[in-house]
C-alpha atoms as a PDB file:
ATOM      1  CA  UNK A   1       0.000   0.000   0.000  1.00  0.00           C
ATOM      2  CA  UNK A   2       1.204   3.276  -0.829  1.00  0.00           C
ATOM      3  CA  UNK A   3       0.491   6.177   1.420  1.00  0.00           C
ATOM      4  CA  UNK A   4       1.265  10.141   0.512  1.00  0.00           C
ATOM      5  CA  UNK A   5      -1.015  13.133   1.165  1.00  0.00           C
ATOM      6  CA  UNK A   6      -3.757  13.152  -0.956  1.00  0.00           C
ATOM      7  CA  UNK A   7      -4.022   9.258  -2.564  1.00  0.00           C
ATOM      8  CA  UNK A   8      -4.101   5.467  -1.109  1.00  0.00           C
ATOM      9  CA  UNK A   9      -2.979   3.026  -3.900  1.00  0.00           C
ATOM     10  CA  UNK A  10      -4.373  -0.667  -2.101  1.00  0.00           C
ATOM     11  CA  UNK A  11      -2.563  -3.440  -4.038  1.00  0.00           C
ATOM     12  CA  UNK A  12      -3.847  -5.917  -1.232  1.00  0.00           C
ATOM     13  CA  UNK A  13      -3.308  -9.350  -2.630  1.00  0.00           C
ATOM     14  CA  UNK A  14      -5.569 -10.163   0.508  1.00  0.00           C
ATOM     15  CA  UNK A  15      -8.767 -12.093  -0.580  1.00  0.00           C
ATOM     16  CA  UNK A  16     -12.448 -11.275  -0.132  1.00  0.00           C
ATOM     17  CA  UNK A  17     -12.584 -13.728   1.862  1.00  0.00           C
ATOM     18  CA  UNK A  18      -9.820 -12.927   4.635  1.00  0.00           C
ATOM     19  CA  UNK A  19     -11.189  -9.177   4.599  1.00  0.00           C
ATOM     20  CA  UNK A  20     -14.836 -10.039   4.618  1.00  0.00           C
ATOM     21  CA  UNK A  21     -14.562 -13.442   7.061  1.00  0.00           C
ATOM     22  CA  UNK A  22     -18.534 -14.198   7.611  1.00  0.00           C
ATOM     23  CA  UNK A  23     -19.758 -11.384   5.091  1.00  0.00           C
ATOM     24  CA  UNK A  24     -21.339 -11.820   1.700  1.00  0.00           C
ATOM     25  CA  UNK A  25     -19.204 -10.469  -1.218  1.00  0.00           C
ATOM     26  CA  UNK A  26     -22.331  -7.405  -1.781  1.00  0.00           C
ATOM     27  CA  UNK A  27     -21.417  -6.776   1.895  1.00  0.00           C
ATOM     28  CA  UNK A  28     -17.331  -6.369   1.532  1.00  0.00           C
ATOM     29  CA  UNK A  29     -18.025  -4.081  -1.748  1.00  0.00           C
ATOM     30  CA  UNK A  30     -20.387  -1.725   0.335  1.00  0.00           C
ATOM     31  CA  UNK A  31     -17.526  -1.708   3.164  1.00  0.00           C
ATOM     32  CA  UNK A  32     -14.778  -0.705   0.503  1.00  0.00           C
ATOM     33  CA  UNK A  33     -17.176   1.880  -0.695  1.00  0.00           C
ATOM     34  CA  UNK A  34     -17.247   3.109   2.541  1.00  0.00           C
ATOM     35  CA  UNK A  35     -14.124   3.140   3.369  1.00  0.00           C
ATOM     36  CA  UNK A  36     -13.702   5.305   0.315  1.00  0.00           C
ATOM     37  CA  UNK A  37     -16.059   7.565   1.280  1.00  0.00           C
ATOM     38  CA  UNK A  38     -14.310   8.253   4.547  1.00  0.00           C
ATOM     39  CA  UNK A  39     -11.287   8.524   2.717  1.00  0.00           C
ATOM     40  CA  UNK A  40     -12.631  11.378   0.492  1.00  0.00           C
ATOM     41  CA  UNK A  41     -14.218  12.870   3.977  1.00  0.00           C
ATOM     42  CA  UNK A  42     -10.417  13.462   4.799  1.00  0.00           C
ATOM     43  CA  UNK A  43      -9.553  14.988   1.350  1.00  0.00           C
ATOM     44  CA  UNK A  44      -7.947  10.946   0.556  1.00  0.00           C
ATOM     45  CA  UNK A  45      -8.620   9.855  -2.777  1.00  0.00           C
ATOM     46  CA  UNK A  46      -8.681   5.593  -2.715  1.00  0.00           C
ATOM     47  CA  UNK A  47      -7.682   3.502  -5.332  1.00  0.00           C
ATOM     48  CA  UNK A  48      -8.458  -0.493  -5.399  1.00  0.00           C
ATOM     49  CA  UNK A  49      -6.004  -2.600  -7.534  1.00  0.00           C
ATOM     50  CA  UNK A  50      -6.434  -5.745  -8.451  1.00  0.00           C
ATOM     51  CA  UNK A  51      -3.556  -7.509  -9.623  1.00  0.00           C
ATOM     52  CA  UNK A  52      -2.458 -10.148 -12.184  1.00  0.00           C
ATOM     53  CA  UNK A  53       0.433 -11.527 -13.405  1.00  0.00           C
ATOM     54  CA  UNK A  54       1.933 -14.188 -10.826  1.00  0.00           C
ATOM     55  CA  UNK A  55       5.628 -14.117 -10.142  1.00  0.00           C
ATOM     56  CA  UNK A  56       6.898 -13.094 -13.670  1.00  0.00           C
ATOM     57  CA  UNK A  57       4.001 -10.688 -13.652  1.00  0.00           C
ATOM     58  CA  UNK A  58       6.134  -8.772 -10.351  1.00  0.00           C
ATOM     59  CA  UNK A  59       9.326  -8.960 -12.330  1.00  0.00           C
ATOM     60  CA  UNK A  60       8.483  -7.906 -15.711  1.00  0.00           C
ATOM     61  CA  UNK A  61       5.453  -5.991 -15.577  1.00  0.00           C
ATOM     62  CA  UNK A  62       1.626  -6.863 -14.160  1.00  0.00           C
ATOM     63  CA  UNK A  63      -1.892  -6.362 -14.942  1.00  0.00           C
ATOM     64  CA  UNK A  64      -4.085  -4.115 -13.218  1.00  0.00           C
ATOM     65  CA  UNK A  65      -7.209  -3.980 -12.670  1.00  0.00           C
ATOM     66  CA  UNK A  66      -8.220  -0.189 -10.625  1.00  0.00           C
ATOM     67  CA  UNK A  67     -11.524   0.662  -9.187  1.00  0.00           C
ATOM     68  CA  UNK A  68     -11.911   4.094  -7.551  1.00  0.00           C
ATOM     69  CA  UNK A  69     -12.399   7.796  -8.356  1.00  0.00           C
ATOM     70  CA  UNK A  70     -11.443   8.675 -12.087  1.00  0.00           C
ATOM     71  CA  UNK A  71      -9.665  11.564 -11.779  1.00  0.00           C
ATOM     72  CA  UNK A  72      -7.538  10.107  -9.053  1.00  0.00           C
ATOM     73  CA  UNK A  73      -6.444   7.292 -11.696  1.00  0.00           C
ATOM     74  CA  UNK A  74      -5.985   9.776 -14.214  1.00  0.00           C
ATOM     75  CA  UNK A  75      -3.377  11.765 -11.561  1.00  0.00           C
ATOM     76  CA  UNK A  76      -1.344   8.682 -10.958  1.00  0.00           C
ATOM     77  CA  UNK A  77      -2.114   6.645 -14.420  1.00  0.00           C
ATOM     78  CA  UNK A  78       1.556   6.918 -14.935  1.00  0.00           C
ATOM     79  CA  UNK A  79       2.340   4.679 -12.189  1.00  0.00           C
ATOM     80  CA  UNK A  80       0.653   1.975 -12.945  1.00  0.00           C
ATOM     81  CA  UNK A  81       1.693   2.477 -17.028  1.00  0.00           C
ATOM     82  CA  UNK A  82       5.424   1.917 -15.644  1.00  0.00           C
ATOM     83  CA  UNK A  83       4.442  -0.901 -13.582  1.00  0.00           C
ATOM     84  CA  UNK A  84       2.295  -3.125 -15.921  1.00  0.00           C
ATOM     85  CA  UNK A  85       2.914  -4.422 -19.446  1.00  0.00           C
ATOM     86  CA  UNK A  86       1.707  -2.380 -22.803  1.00  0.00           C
ATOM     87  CA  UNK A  87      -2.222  -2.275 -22.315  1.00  0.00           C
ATOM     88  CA  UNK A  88      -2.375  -4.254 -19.194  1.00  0.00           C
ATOM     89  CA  UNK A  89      -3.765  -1.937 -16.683  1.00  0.00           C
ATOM     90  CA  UNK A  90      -7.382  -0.075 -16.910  1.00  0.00           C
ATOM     91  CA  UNK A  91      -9.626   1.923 -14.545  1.00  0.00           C
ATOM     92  CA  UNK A  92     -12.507  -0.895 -14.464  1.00  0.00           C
ATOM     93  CA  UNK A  93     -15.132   1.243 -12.895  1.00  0.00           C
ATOM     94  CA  UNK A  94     -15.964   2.557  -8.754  1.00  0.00           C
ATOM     95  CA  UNK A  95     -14.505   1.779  -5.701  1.00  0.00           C
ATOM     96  CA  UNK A  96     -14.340  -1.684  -5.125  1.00  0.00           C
ATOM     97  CA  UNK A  97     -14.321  -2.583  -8.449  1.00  0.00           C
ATOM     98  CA  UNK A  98     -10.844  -3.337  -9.410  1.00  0.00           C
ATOM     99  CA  UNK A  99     -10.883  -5.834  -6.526  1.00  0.00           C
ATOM    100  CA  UNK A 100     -14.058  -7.401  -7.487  1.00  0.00           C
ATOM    101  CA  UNK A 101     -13.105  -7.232 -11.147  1.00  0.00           C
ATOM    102  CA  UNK A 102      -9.526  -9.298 -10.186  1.00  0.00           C
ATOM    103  CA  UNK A 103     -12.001 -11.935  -7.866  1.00  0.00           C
ATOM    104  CA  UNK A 104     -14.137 -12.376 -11.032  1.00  0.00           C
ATOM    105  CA  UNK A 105     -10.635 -12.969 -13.235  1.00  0.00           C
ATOM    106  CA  UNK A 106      -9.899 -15.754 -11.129  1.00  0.00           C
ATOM    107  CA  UNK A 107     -12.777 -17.546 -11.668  1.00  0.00           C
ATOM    108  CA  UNK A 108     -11.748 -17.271 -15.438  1.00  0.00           C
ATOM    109  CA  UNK A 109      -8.793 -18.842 -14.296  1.00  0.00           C
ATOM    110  CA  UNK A 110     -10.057 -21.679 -12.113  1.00  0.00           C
ATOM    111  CA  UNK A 111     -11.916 -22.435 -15.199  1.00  0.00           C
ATOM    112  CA  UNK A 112      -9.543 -21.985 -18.207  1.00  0.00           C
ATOM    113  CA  UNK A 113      -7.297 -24.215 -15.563  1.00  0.00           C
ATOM    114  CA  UNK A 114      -9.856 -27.247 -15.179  1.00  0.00           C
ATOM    115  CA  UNK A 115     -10.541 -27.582 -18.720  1.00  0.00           C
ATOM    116  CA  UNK A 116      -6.517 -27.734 -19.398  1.00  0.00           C
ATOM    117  CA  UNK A 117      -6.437 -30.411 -16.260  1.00  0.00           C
ATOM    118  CA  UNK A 118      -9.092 -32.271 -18.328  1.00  0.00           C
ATOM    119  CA  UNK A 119      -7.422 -31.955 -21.967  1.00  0.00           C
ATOM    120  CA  UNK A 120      -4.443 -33.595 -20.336  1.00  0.00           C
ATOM    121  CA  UNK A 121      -6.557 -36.081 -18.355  1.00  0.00           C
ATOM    122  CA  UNK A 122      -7.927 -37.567 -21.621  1.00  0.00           C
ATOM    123  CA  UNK A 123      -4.932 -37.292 -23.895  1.00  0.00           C
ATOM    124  CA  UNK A 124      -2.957 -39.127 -20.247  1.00  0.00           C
ATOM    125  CA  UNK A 125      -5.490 -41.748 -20.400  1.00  0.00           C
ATOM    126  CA  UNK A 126      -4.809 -42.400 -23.923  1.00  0.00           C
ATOM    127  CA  UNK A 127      -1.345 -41.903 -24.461  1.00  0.00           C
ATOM    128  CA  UNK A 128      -0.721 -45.804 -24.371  1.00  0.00           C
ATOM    129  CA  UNK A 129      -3.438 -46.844 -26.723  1.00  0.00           C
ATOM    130  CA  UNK A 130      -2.489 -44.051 -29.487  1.00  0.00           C
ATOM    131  CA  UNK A 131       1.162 -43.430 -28.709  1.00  0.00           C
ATOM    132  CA  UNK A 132       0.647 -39.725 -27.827  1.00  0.00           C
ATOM    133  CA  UNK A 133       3.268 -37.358 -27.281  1.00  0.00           C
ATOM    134  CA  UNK A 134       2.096 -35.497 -24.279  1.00  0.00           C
ATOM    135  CA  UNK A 135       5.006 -33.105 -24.595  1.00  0.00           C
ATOM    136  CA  UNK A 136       4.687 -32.116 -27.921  1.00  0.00           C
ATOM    137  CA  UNK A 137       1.317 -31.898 -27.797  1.00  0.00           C
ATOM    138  CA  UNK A 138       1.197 -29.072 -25.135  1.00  0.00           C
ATOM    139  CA  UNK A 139       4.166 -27.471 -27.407  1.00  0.00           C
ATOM    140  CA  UNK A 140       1.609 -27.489 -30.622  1.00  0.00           C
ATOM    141  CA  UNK A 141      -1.688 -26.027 -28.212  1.00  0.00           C
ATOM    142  CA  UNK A 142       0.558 -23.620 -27.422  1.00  0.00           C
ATOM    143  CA  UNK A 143       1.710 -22.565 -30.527  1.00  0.00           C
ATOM    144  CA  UNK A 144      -0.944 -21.064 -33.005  1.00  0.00           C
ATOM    145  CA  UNK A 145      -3.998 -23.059 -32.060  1.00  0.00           C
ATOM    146  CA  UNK A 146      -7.093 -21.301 -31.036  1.00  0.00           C
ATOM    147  CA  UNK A 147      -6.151 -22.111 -27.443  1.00  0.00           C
ATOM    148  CA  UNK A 148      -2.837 -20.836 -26.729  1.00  0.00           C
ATOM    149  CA  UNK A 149      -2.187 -18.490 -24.402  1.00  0.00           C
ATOM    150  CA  UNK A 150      -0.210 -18.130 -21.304  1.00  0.00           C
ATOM    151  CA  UNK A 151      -1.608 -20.813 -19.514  1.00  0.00           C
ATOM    152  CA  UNK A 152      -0.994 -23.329 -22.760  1.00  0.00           C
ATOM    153  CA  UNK A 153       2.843 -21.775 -22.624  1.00  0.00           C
ATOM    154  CA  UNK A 154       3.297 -22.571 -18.612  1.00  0.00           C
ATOM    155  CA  UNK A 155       1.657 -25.997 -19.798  1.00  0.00           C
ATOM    156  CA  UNK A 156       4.072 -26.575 -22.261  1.00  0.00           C
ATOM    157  CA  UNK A 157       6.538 -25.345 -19.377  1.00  0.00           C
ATOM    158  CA  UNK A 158       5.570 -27.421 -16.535  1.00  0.00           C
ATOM    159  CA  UNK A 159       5.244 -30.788 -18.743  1.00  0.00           C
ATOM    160  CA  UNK A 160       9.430 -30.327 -19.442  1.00  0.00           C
ATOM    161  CA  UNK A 161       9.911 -29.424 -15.580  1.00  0.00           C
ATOM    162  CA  UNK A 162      12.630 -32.103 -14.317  1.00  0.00           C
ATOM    163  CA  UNK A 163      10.679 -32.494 -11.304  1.00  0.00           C
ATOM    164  CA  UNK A 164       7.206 -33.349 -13.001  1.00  0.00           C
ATOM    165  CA  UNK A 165       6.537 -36.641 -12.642  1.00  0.00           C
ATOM    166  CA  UNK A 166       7.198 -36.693  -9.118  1.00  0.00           C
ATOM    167  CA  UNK A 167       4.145 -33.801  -8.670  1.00  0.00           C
ATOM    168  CA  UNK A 168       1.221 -35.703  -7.168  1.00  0.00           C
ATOM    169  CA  UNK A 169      -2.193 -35.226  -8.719  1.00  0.00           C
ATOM    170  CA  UNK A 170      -3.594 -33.491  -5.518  1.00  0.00           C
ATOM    171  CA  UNK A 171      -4.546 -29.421  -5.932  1.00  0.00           C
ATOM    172  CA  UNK A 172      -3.457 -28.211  -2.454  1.00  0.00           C
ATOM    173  CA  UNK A 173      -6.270 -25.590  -0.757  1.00  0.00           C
ATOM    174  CA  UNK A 174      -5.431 -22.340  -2.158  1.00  0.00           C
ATOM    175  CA  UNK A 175      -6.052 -18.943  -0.769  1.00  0.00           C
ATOM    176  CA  UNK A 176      -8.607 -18.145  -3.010  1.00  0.00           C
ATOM    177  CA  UNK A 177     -10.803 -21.415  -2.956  1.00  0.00           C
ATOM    178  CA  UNK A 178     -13.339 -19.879  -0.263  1.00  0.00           C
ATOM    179  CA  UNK A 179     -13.973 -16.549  -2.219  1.00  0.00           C
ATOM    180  CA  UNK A 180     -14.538 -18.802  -5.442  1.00  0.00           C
ATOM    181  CA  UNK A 181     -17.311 -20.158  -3.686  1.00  0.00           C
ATOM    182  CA  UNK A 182     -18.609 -17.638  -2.638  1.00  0.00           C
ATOM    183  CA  UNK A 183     -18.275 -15.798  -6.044  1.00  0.00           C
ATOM    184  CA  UNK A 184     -20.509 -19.095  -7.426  1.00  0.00           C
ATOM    185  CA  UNK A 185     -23.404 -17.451  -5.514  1.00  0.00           C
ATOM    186  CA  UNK A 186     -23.262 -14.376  -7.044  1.00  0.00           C
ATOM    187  CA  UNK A 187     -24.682 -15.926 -10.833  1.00  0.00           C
ATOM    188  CA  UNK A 188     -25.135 -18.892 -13.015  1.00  0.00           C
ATOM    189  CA  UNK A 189     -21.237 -20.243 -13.309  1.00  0.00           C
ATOM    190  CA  UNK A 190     -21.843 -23.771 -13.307  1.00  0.00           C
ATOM    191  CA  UNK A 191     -17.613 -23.771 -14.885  1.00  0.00           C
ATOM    192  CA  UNK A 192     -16.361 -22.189 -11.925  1.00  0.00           C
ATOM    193  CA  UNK A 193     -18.695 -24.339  -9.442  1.00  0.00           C
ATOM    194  CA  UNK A 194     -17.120 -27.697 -11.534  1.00  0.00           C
ATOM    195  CA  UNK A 195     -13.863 -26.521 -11.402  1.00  0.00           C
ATOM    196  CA  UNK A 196     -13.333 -25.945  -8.178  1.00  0.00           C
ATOM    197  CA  UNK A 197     -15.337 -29.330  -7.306  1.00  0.00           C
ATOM    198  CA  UNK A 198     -12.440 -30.650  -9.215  1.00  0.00           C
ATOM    199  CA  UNK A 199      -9.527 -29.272  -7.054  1.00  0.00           C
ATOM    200  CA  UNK A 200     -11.641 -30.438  -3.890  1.00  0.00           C
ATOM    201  CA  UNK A 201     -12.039 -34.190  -5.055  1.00  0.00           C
ATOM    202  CA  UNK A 202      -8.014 -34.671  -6.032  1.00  0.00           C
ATOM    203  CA  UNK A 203      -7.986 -34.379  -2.301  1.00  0.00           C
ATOM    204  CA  UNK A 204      -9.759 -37.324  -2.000  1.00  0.00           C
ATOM    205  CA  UNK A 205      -8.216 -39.264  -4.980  1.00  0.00           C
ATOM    206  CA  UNK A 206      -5.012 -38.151  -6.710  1.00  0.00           C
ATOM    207  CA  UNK A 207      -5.885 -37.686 -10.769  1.00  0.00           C
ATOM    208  CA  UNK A 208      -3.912 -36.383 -13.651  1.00  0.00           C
ATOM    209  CA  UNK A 209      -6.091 -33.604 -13.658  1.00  0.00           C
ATOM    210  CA  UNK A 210      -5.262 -32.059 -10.302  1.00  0.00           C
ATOM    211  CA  UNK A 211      -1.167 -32.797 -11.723  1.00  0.00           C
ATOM    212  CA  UNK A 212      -1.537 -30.851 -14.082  1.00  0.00           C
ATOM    213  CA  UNK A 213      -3.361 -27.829 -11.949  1.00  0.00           C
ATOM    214  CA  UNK A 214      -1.257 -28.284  -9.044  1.00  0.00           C
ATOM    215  CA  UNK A 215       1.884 -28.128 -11.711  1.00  0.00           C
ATOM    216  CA  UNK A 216       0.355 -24.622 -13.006  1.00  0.00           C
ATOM    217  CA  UNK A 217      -0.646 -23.050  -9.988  1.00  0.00           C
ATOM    218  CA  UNK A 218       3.227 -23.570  -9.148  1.00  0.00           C
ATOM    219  CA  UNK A 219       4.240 -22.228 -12.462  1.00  0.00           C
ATOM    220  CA  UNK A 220       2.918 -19.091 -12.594  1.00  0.00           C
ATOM    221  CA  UNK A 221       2.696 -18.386  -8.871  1.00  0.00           C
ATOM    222  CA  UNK A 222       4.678 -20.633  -6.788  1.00  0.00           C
ATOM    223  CA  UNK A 223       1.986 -22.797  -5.144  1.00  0.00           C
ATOM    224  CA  UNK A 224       2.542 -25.311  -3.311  1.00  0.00           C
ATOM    225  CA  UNK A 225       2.696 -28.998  -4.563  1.00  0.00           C
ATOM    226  CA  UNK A 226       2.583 -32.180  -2.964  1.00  0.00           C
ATOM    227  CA  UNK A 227       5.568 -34.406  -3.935  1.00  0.00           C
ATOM    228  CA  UNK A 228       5.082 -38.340  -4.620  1.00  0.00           C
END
């Protein structure tokens, strides 16, 4: 959090649910709003930043996703041009919504995550039968098909990782499970409500699946994995 005279920058990477323990999600956005308000009481403009990117994203530039007052973001847009890549930061709407905006993109991930865990699944369960190449097949998703992406690259990554095949398939509880559920109340996202499902029941049973989640979670943002 940056502090100075006139502005609050929050970069909290805390979730909704640590800040909101035993409130709904409609509840924590009307306490940010308030907080805001006091803020601007004081003559304190507030900013809310959601942010993106995982490790590499700290190191070579994030995405940013900033709720609050407009004029305040137009007064320090400059920082947060320097500190995320080309086009990857925008003022997303009021206060609270660069937070909630950055809660909703990891649902998008949770999702885009499971169905990857599931591509691999199938090809894994099939690799004997056909002689598939599960190597070069992440390379070729990753390169040109409709699906690549950043997730398809740390894929590709995490299949070549020395350590792989001693990853168990179990998704360790991540900080963000909690607020995904409660996000699944908020609307119709059967994706994120299956997904998440998934991640619970490789604690249960180990699959290829959760390997391949567990694998990507550490990829992009050092999560933990269990080890064989």
């Amino acid at each position: 959090m940056i502090v100075s005279k006139c502005l609050i920058l929050d970069f909290s990477i805390l979730t909704f649910s640590e800040l909101s323990s035993g409130l709904t999600l409609s509840a924590f956005g009307l306490i940010i709003v308030l907080v805001s308000k006091r803020f601007d009481n004081l003559g304190i403009r507030y900013l809310d930043c959601g942010t993106s990117g995982g490790i590499e994203g700290a190191r070579h530039g994030a995405c940013m996703m900033i709720g609050g007052s407009l004029e305040a973001f137009s007064f320090v847009e400059t920082i947060f041009r320097d500190a995320c890549v080309e086009e990857g930061y925008a003022h997303v709407g009021l206060s609270g919504a660069g937070h909630f905006v950055k809660m909703v993109h990891n649902g998008i991930e949770y999702g885009m995550m499971g169905a990857l865990g599931e591509r691999m699944q199938i090809h894994n369960d099939f690799e004997k039968k056909l002689g598939l190449n599960l190597k070069q097949i992440a390379r070729v998703y990753a390169h040109g098909s409709i699906v690549e992406g950043k997730l398809s690259a740390l894929l590709e990554r995490g299949l070549k990782r020395n350590d792989f095949d001693s990853i168990s398939g179990i998704v360790p509880k991540g900080e963000t499970e909690e607020e995904m559920e409660k996000l699944e109340r908020l609307g119709d996202m059967k994706v994120l409500h299956q997904a998440r499902l998934m991640r619970v029941a490789t604690r249960k049973k180990e699959t290829y699946a959760g390997k391949i989640i567990a694998t990507l979670r550490n990829e992009f943002g050092g999560h933990k994995v269990e080890k064989k």
